[in-house]
Structure formats: structure tokens, C-alpha cells
Protein backbone atom coordinates (compact mmCIF):
# COMPACT_ATOMS: atom_id res chain seq x y z
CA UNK A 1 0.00 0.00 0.00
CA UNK A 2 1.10 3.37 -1.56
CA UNK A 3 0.62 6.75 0.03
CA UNK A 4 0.76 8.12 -3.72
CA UNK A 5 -1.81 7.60 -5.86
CA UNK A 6 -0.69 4.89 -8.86
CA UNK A 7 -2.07 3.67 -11.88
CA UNK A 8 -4.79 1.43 -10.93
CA UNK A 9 -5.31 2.37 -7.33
CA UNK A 10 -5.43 5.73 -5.22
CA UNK A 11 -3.16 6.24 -2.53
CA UNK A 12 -4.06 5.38 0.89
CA UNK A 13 -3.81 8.88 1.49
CA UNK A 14 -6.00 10.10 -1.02
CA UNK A 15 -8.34 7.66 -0.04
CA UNK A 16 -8.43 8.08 3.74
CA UNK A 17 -9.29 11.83 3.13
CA UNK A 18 -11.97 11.00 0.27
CA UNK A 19 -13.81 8.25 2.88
CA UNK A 20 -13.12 10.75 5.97
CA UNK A 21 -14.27 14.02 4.25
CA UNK A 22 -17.36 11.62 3.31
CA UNK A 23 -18.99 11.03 7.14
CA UNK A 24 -17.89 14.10 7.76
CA UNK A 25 -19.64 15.94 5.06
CA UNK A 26 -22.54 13.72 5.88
CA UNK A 27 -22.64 14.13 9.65
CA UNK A 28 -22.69 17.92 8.64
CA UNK A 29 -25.48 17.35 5.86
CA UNK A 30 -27.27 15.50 8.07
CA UNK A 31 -27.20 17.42 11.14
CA UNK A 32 -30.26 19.33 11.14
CA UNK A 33 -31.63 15.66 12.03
CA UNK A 34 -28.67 15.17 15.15
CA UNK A 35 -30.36 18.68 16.36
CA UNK A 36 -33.48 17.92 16.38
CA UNK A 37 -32.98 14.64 17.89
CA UNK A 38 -30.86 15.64 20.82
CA UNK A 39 -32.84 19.30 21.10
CA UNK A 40 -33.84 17.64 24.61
CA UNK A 41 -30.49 16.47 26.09
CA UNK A 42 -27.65 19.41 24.68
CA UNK A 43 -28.34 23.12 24.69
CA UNK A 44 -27.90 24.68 21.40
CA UNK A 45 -25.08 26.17 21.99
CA UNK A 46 -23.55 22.94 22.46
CA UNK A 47 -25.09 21.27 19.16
CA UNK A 48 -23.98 24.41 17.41
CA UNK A 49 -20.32 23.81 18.87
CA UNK A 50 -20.05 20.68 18.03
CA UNK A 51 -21.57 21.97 14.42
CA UNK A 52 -18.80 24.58 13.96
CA UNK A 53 -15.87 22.59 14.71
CA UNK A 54 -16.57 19.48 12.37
CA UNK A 55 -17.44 22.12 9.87
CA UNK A 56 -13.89 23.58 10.74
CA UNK A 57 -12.13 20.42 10.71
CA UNK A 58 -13.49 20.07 7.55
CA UNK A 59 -12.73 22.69 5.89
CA UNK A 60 -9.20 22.00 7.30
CA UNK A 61 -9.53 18.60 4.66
CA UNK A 62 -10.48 20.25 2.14
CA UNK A 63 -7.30 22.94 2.25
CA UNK A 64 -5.50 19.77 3.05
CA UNK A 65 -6.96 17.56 0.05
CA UNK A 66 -6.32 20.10 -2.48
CA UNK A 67 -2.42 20.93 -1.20
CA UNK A 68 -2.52 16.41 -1.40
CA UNK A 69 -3.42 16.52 -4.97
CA UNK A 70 -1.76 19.25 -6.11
CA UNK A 71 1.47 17.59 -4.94
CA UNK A 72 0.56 13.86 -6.31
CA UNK A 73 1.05 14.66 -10.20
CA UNK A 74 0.72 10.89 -10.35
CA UNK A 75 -3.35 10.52 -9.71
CA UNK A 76 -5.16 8.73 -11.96
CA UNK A 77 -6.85 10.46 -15.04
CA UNK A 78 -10.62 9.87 -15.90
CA UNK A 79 -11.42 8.33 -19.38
CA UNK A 80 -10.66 11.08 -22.12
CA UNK A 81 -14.45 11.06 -22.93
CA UNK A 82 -15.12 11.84 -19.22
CA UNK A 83 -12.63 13.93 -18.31
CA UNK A 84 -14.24 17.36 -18.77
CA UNK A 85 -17.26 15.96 -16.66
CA UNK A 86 -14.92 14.42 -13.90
CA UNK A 87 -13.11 18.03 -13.61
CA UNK A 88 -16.46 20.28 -13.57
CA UNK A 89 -18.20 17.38 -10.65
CA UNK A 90 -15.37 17.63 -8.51
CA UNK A 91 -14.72 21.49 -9.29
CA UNK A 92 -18.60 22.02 -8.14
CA UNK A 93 -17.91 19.63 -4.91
CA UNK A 94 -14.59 21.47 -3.91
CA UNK A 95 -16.22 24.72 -4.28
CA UNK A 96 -19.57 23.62 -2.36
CA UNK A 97 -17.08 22.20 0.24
CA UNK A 98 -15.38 25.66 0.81
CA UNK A 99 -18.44 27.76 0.27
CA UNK A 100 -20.14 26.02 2.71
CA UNK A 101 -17.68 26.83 6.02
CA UNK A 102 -17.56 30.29 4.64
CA UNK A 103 -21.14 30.64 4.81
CA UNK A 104 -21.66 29.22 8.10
CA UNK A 105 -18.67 31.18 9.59
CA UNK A 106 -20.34 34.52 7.77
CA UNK A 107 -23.78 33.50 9.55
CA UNK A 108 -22.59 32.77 12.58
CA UNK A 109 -20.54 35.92 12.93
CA UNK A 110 -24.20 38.06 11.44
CA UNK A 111 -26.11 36.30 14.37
CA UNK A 112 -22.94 37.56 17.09
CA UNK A 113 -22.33 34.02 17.88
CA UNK A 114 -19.26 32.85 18.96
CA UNK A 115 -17.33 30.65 16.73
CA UNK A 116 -15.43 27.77 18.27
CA UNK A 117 -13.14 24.84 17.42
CA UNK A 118 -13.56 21.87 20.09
CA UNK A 119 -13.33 24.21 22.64
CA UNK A 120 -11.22 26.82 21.68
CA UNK A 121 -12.74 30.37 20.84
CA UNK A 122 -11.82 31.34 17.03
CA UNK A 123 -13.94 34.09 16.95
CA UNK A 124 -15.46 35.45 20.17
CA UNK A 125 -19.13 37.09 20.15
CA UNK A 126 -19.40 39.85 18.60
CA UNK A 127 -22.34 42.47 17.43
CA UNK A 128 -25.39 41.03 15.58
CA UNK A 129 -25.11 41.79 11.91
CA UNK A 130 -29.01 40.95 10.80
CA UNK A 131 -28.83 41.55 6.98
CA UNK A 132 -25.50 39.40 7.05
CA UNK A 133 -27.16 36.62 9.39
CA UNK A 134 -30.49 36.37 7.26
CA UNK A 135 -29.09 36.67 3.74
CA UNK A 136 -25.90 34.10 4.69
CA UNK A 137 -28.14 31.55 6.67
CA UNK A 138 -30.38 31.72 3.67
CA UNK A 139 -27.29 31.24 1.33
CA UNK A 140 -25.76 28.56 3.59
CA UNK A 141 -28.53 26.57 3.41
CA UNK A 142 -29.39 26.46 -0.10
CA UNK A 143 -25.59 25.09 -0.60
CA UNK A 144 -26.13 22.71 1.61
CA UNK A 145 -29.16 21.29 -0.15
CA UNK A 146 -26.52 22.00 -4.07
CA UNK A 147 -24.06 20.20 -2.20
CA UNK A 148 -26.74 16.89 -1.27
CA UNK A 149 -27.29 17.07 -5.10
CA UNK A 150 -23.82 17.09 -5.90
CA UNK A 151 -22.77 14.41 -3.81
CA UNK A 152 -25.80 12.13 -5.43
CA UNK A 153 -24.39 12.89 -8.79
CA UNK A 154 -21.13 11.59 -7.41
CA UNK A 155 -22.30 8.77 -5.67
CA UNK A 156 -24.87 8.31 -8.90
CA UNK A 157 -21.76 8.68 -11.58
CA UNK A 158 -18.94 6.31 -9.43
CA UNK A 159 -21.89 3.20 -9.34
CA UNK A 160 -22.32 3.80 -13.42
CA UNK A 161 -18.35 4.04 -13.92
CA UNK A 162 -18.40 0.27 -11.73
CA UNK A 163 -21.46 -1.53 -13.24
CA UNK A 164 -22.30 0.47 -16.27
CA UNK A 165 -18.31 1.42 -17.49
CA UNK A 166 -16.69 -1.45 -15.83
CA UNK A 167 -13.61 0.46 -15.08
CA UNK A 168 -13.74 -0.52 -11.37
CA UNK A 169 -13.26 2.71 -10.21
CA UNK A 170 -15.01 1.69 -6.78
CA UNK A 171 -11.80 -0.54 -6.33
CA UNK A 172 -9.64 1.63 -6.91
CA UNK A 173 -11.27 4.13 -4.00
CA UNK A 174 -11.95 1.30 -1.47
């Protein structure tokens, strides 16, 4: 097992960030859900902690990720005939991925919350900005509903590349 990505399989790097970045992405997609079922137990301020740092952490990936595969020239190329497609999906899903932390931080900031990492204070409370809470909180949460679509096309487009293509590329990602 290579940490660089090779001809036929990813790196184990590239593919512990890609399954990582994944639950996280999901944990964040999904939770509106977490909040709703735990509104009893944790405060909000606690939910929206724990909100703001996986968002954090992954943002941290995604700088991360895109340093990773800038630096391994050696990744595998899609097919010619998909290539164009491949770049725009995971162009969209980068951008969704950065846009969304931005947003949230920007919302967070227009409501004069505090914004936290696992404890420690980032950005401390601050005065309430309503047209930047309202119009960002809006914003963030249409991206989050652009970035559910994009990750279905993923998902949708790596199950036709297996069964429909053949060109195992769920091997080469597992």
C-alpha cells in the first residue's frame, strides 16, 4: 500500500481523506436531524459547537486535500471522454465544500455568535449583523441542499463508472 496515488489504485492517502471528508460531510449534511434529535439532552449552543468545529475540521480537509493533490502529479486520469465531466463534478464539490464553512462562519458571525473549534474560541461574540445573518443563513442553506445534489451525482456517476463502465473505479477508491 502506496501513500501516492498509482495507476490502478489511489493512494491510501488520497483515499483516507476522500472516505473521511465523506462522514464528515454527511454528519454535517445531516445534522439538522442530530439537532433535532438531541434538542432535549444538549443546549444549542452545544449542538452548534459541536456543528462549527466538524465544519472547521473540515474545511481544514479540504485545504488539506487540495495541497494532497496538487502535490501527487501521479493521480489517476478519468477516461478522455469523461474527463471534462470528472473536472467540472469535482470542481462544483470542492467549491460547495469551501463555500459552505464560509457561509456558516459569515452567519454565525451576522447572528454575534461565537465561533469555536472543540473548545477553543476562534472568533469570540461579537455584534449582531441581521442583513449578514439572514441573507448568509439563507445562502448557507441552499448550498447545503446543491451540495446533497452534488454528492448524489457523485455517488450516482462512481456506481455507473463500476457496473455500467466497468472500469472498477469503486476498487480503486476502497
Amino acid at each position: 500500500m502506496t501513500l501516492m496515488d498509482a495507476e490502478g489504485r489511489y493512494g491510501s492517502v488520497s483515499r483516507s481523506l476522500h472516505w473521511v471528508m465523506a462522514v464528515f460531510l454527511l454528519a454535517m449534511l445531516g445534522s439538522e436531524v442530530w439537532f433535532e434529535a438531541l434538542e432535549d439532552t444538549l443546549s444549542e449552543a452545544t449542538l452548534m459547537a459541536w456543528h462549527q468545529s466538524v465544519g472547521l475540521a473540515l474545511f481544514g480537509l479540504v485545504v488539506f486535500r487540495g495541497v494532497w493533490r496538487w502535490l501527487n502529479r501521479s493521480r489517476l486520469a478519468p477516461p478522455e471522454r469523461w474527463a471534462t465531466m470528472a473536472k467540472l463534478g469535482h470542481l462544483v464539490l470542492y467549491a460547495l465544500m469551501i463555500l459552505m464553512p464560509l457561509s456558516g462562519l459569515a452567519t454565525a458571525m451576522g447572528d454575534g455568535d461565537p465561533v469555536s473549534f472543540f473548545g477553543w474560541t476562534v472568533f469570540a461574540a461579537g455584534p449582531e449583523v441581521e442583513w449578514l445573518e439572514e441573507n448568509i443563513g439563507e445562502l448557507h442553506e441552499i448550498l447545503a441542499n446543491v451540495l446533497w445534489l452534488a454528492i448524489g451525482v457523485h455517488v450516482a456517476a462512481a456506481l455507473a463508472h463500476q457496473y455500467m463502465l466497468g472500469d472498477r473505479t469503486l476498487k480503486r477508491m476502497a
